[in-house]
N, C-alpha and C. Protein backbone atom coordinates (compact mmCIF):
# COMPACT_ATOMS: atom_id res chain seq x y z
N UNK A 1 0.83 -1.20 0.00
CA UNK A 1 0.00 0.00 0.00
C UNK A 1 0.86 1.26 0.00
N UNK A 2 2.44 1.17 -0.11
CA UNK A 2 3.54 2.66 0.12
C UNK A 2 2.98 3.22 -1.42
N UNK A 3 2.15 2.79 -2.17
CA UNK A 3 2.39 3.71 -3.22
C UNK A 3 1.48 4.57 -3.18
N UNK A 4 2.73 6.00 -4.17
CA UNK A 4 2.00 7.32 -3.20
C UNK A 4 1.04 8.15 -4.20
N UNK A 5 0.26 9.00 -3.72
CA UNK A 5 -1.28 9.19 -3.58
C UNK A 5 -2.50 8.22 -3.91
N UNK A 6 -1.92 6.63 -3.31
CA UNK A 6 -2.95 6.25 -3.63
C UNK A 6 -3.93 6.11 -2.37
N UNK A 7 -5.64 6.58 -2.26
CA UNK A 7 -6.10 6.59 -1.20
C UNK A 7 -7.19 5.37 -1.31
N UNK A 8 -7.29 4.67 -0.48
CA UNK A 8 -8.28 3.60 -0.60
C UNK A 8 -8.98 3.33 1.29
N UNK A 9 -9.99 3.06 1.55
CA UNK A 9 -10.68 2.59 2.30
C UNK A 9 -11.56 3.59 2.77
N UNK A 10 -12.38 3.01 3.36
CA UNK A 10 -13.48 3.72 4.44
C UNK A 10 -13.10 4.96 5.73
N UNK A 11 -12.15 4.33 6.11
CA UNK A 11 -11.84 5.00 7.51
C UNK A 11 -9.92 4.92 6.64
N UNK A 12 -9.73 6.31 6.52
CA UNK A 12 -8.30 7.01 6.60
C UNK A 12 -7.66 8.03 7.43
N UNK A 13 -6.28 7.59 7.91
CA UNK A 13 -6.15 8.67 8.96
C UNK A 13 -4.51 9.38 7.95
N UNK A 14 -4.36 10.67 8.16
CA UNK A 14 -3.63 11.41 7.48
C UNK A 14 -2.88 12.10 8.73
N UNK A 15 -1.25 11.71 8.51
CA UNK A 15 -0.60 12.36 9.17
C UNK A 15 0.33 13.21 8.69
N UNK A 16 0.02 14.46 8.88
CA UNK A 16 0.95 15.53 8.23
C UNK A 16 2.15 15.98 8.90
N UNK A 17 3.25 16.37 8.52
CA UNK A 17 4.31 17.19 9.59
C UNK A 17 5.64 17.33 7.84
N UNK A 18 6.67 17.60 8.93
CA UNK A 18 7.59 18.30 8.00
C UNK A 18 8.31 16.72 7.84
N UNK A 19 8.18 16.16 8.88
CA UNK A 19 9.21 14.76 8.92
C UNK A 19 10.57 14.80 8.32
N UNK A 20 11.45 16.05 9.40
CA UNK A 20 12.81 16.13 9.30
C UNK A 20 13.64 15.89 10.51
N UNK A 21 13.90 15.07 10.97
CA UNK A 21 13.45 13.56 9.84
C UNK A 21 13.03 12.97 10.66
N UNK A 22 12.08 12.12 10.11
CA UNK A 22 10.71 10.91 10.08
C UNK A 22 11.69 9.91 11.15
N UNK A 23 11.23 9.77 12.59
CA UNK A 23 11.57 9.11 13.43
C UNK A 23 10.81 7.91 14.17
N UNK A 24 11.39 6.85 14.97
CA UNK A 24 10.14 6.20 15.70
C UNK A 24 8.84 6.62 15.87
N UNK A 25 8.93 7.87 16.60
CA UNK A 25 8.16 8.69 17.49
C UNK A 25 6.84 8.67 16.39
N UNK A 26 7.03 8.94 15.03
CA UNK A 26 6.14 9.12 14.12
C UNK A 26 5.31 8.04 13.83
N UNK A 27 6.05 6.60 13.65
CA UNK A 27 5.74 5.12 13.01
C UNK A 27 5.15 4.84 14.19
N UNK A 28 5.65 4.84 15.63
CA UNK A 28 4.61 4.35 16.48
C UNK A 28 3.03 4.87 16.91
N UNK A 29 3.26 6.13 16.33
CA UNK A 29 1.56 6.92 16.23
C UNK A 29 1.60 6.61 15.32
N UNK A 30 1.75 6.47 14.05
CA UNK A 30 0.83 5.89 12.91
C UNK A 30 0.68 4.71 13.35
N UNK A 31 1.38 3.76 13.76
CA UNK A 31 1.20 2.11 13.87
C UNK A 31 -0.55 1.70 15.09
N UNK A 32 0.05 2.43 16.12
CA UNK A 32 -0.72 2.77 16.90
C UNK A 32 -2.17 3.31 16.70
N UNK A 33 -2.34 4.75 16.13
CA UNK A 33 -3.15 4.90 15.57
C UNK A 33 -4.41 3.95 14.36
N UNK A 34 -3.71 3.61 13.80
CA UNK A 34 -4.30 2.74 13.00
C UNK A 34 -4.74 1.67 13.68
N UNK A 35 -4.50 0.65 14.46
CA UNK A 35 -4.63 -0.08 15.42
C UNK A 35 -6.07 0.36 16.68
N UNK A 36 -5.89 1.50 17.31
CA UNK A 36 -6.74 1.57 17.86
C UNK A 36 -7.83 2.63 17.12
N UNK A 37 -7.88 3.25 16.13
CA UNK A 37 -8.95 3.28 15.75
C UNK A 37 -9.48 3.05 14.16
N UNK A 38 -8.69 1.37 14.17
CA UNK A 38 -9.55 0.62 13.36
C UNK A 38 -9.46 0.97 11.82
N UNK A 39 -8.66 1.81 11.76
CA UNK A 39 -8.45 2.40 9.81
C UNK A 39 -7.74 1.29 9.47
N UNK A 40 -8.39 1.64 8.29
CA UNK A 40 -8.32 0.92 6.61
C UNK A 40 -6.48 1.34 6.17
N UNK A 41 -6.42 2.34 6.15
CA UNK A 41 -5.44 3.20 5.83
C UNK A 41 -4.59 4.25 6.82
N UNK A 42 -3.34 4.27 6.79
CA UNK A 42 -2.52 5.59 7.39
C UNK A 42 -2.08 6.27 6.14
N UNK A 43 -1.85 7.65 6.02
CA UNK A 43 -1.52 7.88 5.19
C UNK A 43 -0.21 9.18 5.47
N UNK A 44 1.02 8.72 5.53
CA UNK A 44 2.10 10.13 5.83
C UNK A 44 2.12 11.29 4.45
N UNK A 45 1.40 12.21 5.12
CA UNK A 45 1.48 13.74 4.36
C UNK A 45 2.83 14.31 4.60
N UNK A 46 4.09 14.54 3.59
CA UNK A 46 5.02 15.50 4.21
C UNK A 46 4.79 17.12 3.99
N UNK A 47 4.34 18.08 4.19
CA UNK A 47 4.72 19.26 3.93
C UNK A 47 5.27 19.88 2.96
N UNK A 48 4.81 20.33 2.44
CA UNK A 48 5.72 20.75 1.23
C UNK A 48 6.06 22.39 1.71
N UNK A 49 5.93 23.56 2.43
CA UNK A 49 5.91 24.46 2.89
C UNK A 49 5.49 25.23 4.31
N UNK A 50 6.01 24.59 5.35
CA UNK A 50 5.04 24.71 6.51
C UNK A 50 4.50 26.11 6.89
N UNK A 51 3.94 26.89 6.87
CA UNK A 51 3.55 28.42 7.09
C UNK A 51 3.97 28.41 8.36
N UNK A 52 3.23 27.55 9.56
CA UNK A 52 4.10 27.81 10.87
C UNK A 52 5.76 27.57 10.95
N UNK A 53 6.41 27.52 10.11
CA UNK A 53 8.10 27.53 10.30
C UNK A 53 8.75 28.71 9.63
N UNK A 54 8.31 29.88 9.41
CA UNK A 54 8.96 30.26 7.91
C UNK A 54 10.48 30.62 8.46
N UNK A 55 10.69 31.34 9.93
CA UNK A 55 12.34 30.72 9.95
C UNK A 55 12.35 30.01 10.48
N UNK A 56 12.51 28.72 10.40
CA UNK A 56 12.91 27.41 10.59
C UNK A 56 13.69 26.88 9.44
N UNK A 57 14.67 26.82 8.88
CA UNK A 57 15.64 26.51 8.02
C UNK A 57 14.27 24.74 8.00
N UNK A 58 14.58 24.04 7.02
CA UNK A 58 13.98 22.27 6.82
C UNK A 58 14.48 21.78 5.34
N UNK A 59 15.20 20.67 5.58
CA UNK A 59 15.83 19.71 4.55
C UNK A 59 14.98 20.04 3.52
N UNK A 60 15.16 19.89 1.82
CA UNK A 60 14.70 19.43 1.14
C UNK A 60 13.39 18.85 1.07
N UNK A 61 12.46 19.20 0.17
CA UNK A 61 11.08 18.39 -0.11
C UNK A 61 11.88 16.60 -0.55
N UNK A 62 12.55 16.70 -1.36
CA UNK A 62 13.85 15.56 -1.88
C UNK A 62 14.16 14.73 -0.80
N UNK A 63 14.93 15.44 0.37
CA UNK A 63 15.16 14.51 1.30
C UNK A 63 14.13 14.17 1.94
N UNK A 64 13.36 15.00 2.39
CA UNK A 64 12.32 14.28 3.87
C UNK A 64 11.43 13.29 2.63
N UNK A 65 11.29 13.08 1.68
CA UNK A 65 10.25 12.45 0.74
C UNK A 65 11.19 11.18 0.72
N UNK A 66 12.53 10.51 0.39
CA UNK A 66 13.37 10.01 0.50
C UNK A 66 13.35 9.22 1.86
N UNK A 67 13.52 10.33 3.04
CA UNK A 67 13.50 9.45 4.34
C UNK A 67 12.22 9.03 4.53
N UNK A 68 10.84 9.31 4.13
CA UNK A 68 9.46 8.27 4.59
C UNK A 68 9.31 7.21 4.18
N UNK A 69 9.85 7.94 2.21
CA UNK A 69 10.10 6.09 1.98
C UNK A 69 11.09 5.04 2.36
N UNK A 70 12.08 5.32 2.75
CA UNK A 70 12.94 4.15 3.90
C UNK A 70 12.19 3.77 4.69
N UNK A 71 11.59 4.74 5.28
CA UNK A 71 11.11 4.40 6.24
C UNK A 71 9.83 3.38 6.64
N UNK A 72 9.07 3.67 5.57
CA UNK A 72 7.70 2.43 5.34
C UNK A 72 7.99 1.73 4.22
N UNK A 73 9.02 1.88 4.00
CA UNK A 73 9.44 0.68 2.58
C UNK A 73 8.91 -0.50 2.70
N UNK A 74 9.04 -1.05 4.25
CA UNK A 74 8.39 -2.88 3.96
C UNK A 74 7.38 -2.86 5.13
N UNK A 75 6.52 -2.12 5.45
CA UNK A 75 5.35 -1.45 6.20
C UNK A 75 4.37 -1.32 5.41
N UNK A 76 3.58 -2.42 4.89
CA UNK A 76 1.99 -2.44 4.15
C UNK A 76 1.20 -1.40 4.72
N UNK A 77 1.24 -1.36 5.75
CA UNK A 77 -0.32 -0.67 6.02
C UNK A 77 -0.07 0.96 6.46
N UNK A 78 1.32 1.43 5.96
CA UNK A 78 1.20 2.99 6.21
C UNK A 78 1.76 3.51 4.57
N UNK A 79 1.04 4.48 3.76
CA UNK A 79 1.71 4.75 3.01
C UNK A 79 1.80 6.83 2.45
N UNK A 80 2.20 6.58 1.74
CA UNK A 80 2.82 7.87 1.48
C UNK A 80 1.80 9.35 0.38
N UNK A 81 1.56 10.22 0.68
CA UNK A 81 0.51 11.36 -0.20
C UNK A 81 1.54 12.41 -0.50
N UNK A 82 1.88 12.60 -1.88
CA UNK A 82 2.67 13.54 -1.97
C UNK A 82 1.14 14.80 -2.53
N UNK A 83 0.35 14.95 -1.74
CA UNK A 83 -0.89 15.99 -2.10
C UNK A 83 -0.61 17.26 -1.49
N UNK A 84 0.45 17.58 -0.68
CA UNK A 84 0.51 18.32 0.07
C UNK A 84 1.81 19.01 -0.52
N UNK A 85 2.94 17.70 -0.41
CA UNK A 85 3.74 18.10 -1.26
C UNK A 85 4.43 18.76 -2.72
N UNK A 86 3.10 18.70 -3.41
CA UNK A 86 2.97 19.04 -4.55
C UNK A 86 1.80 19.93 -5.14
N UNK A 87 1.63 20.37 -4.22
CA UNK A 87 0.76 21.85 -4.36
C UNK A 87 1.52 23.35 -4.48
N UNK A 88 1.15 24.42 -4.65
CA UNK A 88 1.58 25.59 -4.41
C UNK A 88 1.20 25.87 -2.92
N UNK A 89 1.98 26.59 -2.20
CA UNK A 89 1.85 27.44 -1.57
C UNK A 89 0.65 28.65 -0.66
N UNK A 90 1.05 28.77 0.13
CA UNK A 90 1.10 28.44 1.63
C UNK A 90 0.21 26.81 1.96
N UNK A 91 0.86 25.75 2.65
CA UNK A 91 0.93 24.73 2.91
C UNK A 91 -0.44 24.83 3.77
N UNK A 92 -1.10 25.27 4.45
CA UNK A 92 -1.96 25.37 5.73
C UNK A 92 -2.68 22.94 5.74
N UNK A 93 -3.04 22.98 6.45
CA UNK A 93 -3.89 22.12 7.07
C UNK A 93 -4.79 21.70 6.68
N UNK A 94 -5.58 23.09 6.25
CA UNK A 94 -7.18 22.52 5.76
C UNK A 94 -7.49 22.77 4.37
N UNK A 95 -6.13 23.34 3.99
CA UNK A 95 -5.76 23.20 2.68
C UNK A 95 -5.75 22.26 1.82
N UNK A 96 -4.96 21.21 2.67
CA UNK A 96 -4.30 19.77 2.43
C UNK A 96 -5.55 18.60 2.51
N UNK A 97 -6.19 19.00 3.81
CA UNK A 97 -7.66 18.11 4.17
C UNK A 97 -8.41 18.34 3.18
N UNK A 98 -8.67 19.35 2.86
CA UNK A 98 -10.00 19.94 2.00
C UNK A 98 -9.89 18.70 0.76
N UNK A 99 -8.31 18.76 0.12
CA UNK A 99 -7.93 17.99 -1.09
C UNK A 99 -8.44 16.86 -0.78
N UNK A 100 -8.08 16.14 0.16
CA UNK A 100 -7.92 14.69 1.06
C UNK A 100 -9.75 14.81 0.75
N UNK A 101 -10.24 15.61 0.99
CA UNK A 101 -11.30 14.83 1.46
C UNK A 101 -12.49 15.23 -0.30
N UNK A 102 -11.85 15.90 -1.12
CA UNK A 102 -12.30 16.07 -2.96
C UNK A 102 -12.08 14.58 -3.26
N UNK A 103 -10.81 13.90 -2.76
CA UNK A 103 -10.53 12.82 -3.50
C UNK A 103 -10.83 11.39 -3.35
N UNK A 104 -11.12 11.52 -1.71
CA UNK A 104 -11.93 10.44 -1.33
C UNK A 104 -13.70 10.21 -1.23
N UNK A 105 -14.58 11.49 -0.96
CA UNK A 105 -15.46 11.52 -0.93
C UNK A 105 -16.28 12.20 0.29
N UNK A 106 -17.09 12.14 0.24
CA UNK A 106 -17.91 12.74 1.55
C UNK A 106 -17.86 10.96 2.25
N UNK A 107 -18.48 9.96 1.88
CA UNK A 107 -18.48 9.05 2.80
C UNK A 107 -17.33 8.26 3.34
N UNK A 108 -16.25 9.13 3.64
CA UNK A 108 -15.11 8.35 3.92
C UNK A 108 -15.09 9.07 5.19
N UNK A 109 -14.49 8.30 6.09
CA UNK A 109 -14.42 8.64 7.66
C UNK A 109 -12.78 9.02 7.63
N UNK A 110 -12.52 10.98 7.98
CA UNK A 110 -11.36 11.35 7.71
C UNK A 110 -10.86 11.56 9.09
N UNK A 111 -9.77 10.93 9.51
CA UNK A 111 -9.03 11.20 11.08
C UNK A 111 -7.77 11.84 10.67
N UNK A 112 -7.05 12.94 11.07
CA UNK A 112 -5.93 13.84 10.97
C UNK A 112 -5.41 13.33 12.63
N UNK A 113 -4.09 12.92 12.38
CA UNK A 113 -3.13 12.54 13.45
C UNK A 113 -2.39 13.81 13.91
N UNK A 114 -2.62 14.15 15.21
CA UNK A 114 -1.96 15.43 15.86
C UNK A 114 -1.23 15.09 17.10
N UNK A 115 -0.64 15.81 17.67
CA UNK A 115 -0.08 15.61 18.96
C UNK A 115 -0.86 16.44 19.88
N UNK A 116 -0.85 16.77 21.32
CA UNK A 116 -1.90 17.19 22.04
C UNK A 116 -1.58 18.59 22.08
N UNK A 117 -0.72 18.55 22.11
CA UNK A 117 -0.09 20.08 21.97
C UNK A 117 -0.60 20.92 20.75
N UNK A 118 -0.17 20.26 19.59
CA UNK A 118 -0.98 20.75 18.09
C UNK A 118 -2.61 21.24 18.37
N UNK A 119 -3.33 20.23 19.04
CA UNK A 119 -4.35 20.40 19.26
C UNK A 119 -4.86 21.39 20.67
N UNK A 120 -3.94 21.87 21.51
CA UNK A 120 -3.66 22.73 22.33
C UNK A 120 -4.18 24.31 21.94
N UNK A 121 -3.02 23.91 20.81
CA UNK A 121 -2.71 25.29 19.94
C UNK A 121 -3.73 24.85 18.22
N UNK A 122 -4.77 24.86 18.65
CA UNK A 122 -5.25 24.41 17.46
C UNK A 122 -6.53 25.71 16.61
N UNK A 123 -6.93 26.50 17.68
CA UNK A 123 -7.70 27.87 17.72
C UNK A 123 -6.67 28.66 17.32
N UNK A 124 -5.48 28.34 16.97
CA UNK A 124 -4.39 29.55 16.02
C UNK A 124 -4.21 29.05 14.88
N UNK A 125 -4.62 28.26 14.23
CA UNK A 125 -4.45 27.62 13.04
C UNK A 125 -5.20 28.13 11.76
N UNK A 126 -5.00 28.29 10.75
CA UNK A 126 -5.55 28.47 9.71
C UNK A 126 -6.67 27.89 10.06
N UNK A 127 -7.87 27.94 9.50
CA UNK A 127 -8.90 27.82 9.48
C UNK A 127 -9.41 26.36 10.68
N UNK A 128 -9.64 26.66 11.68
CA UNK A 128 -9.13 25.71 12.39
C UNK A 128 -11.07 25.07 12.58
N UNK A 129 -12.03 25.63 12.34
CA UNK A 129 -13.65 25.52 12.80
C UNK A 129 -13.45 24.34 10.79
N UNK A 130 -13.42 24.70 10.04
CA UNK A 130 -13.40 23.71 8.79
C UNK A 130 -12.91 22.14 9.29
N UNK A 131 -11.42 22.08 9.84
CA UNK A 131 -10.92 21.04 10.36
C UNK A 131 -11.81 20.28 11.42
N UNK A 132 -12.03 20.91 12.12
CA UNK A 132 -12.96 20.36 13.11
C UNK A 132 -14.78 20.11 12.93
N UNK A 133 -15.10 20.47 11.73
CA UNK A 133 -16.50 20.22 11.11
C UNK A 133 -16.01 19.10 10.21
N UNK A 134 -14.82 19.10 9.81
CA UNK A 134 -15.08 18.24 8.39
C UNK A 134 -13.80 16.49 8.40
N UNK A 135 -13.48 16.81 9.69
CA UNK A 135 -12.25 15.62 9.97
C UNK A 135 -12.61 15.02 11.30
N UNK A 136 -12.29 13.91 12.05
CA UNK A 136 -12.01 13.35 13.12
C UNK A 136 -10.86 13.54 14.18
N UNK A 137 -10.59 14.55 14.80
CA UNK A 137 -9.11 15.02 15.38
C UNK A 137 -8.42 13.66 16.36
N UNK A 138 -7.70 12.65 15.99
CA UNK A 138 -7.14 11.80 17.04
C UNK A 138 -5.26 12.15 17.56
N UNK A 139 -5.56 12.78 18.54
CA UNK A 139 -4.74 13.68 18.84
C UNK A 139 -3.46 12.56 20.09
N UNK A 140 -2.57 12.49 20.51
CA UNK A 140 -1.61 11.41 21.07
C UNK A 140 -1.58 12.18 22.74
N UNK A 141 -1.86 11.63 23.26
CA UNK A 141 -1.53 12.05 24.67
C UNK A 141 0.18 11.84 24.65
N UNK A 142 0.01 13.48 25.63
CA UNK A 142 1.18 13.44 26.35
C UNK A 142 1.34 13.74 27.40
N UNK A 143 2.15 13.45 28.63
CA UNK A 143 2.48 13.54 30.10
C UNK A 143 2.33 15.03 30.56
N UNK A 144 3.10 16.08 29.32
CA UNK A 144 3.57 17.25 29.66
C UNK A 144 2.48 18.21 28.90
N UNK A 145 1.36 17.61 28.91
CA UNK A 145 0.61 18.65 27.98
C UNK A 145 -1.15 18.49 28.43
N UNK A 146 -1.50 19.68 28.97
CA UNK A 146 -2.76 19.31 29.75
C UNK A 146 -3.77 20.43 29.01
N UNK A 147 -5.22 19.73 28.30
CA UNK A 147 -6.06 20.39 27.50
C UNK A 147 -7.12 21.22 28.45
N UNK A 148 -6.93 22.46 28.64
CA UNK A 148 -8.42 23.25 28.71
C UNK A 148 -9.32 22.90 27.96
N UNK A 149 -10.52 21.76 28.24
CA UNK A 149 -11.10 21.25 27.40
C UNK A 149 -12.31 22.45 27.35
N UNK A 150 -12.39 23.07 28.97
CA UNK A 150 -14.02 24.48 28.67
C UNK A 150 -13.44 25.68 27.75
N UNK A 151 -11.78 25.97 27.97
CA UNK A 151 -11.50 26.91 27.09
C UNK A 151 -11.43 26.47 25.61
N UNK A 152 -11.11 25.34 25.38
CA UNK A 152 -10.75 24.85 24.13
C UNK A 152 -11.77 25.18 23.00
N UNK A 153 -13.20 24.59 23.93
CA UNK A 153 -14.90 24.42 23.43
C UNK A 153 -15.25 25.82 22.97
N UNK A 154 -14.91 26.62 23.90
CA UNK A 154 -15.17 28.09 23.90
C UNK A 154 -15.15 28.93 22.78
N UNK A 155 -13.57 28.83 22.32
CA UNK A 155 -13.05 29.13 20.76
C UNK A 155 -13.40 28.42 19.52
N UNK A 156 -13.72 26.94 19.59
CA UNK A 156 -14.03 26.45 18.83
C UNK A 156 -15.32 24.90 19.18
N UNK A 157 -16.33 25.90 19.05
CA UNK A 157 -17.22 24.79 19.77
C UNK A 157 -17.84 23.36 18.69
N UNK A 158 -18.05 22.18 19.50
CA UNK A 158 -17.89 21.08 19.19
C UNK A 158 -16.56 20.34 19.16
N UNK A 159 -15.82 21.12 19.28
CA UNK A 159 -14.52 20.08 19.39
C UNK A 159 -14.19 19.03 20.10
N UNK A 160 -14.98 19.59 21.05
CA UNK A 160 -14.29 18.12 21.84
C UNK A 160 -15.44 16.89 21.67
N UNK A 161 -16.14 16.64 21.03
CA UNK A 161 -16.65 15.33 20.15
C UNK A 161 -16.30 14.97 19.35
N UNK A 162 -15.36 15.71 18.54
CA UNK A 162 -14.78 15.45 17.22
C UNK A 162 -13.12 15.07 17.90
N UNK A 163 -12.80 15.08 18.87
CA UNK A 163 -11.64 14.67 19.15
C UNK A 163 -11.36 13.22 19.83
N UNK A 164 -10.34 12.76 19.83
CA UNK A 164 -9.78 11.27 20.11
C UNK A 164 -8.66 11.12 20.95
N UNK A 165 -8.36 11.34 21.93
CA UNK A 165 -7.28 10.53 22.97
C UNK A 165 -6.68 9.89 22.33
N UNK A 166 -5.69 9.63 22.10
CA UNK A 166 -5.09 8.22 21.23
C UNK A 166 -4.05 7.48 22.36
N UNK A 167 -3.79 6.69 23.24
CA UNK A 167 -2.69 6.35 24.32
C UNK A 167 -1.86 5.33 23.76
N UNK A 168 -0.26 5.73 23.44
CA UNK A 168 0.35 4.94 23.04
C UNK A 168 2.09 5.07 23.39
N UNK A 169 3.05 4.79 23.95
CA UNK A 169 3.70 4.65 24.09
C UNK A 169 4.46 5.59 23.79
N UNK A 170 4.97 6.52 25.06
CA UNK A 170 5.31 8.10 24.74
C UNK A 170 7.06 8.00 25.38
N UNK A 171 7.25 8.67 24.13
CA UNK A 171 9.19 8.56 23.69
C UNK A 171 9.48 10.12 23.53
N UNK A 172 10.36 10.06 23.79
CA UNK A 172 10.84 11.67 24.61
C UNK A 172 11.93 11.92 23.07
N UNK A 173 11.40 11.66 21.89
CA UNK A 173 11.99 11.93 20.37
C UNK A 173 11.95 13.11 19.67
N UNK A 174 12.28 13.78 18.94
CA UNK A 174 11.90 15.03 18.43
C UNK A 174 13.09 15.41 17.22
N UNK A 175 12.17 15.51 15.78
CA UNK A 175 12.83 15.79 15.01
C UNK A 175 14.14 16.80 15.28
N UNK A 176 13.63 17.79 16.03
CA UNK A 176 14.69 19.27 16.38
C UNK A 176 16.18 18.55 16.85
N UNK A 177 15.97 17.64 18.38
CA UNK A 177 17.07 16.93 18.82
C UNK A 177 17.92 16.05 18.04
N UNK A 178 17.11 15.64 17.08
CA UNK A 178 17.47 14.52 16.52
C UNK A 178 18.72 15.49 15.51
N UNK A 179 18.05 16.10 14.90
CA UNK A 179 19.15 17.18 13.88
C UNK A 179 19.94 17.58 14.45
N UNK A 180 19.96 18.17 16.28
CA UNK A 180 21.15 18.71 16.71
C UNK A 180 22.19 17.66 16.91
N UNK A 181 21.40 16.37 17.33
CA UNK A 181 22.18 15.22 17.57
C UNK A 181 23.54 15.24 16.54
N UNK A 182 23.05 15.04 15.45
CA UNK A 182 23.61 14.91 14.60
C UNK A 182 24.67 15.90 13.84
N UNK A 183 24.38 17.40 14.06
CA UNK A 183 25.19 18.14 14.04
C UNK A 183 26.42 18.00 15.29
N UNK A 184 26.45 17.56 16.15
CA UNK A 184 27.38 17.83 17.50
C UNK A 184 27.68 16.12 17.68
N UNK A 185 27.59 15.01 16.11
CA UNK A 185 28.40 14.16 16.31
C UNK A 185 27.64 13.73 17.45
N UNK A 186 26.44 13.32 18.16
CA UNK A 186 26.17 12.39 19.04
C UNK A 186 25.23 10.89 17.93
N UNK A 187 25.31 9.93 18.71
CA UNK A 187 24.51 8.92 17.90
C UNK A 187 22.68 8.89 17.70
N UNK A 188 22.04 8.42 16.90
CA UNK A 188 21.03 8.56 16.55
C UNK A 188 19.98 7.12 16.24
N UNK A 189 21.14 6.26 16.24
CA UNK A 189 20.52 4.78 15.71
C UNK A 189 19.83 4.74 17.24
N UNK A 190 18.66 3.98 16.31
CA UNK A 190 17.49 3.43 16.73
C UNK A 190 16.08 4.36 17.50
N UNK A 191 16.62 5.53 17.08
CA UNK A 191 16.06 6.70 17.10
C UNK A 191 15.12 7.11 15.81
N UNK A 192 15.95 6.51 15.45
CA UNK A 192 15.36 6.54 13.59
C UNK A 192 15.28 5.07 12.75
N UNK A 193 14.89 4.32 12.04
CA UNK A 193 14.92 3.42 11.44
C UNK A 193 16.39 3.82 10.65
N UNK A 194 17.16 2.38 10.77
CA UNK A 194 18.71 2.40 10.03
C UNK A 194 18.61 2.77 8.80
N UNK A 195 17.86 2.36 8.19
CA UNK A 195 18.11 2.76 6.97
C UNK A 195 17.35 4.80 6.70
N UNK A 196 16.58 5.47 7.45
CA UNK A 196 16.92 6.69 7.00
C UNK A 196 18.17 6.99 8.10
N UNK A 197 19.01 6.66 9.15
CA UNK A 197 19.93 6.97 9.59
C UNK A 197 21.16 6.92 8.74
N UNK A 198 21.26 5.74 8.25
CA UNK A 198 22.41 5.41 6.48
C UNK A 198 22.19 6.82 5.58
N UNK A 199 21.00 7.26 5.33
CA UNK A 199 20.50 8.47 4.46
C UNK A 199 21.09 9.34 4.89
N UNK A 200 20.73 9.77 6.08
CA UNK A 200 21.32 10.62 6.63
C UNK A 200 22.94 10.79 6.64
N UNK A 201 23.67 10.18 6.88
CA UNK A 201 24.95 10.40 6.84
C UNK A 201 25.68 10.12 5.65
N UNK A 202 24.66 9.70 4.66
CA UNK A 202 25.31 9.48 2.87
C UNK A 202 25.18 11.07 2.14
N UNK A 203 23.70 11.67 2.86
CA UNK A 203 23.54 12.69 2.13
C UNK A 203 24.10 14.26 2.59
N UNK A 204 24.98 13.75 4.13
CA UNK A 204 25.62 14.55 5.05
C UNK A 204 24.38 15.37 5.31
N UNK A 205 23.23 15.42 5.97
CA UNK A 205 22.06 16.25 6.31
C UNK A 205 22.48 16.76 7.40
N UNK A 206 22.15 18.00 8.31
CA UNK A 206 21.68 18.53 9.16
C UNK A 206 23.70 19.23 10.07
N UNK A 207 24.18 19.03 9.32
CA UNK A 207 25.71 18.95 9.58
C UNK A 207 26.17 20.51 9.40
């Protein structure tokens, strides 16, 4: 199923980010995700322009597209949407969904994979009342991140029916560390699947 934009099933969950670079932390919420709520499909969105980074220096569309596929290369059930990637400009969210959801249909059950924090900060987002009328939010608990669920409702009401707890095995990973890692010469294996770690140091990234 890695081949990319192809969308198939009932229930799809779409995980977007910059994935520089695409770590455990990512494969075990998709793995996870999919698992507990029952999709047909995962589908990794990379970014093709993030509007929330504009200084944030980020690898190549080339590389991070490169490291997902290492990365789910022999992983059936997560695969790859370059829909995001291959659009114009400004990248937003519901930009990307809106497409996601022209191409699959109205009767497809759409879940967007977030972290709790994302969803924290989710009333600053581009059009953030569309996302939450027109997707399933299954968002990843974390230890260090606690939801005002009356303020949350407040700014954007109904949300919290449209949202999902997801509990799965929380790793203290982060693309940011991972790049400094690697600039300051510390190790990275098993932090990352070996083979985008091999990538990484063939294509000298983040150095």
């Amino acid at each position: 199923m890695n081949s990319e934009n192809s969308l198939d099933g009932n229930r799809i969950g779409v995980f977007g980010g910059t994935f520089d670079p695409i770590h455990i932390g990512h494969l075990i919420l998709a793995v996870e995700a999919r698992h507990q709520l029952q999709l047909d499909q995962i589908v990794l969105a990379p970014a093709g322009d993030p509007p929330h980074k504009p200084d944030s220096p980020i690898s190549s569309l080339h590389h991070r597209l490169a490291m997902c596929r290492l990365a789910v290369a022999d992983d059936n059930e997560i695969g790859i949407s370059l829909i995001d990637a291959e659009r114009p400009g400004p990248h937003y969210t519901s930009d990307m969904l809106r497409l996601f959801r022209e191409r699959v249909g109205a009767e497809v059950e759409l879940y967007f994979l977030m972290g709790l924090d994302s969803l924290r900060d989710l009333p600053t987002w581009h059009e953030p009342e569309w996302l939450v009328h027109n997707c399933r939010l299954a968002a990843l608990r974390r230890h260090d991140v606690e939801i005002d669920w009356e303020g949350l409702e407040e700014e954007l009401p109904g949300v919290r029916e449209r949202v999902i707890v997801l509990e799965m095995p929380e790793l203290d990973v982060a693309s940011s560390s991972l790049r400094e890692r690697v600039r300051t010469g510390q190790p990275i294996r098993y932090q990352v699947p070996h083979a985008v770690e091999r990538y990484i140091r063939e294509q000298g990234l983040y150095l």
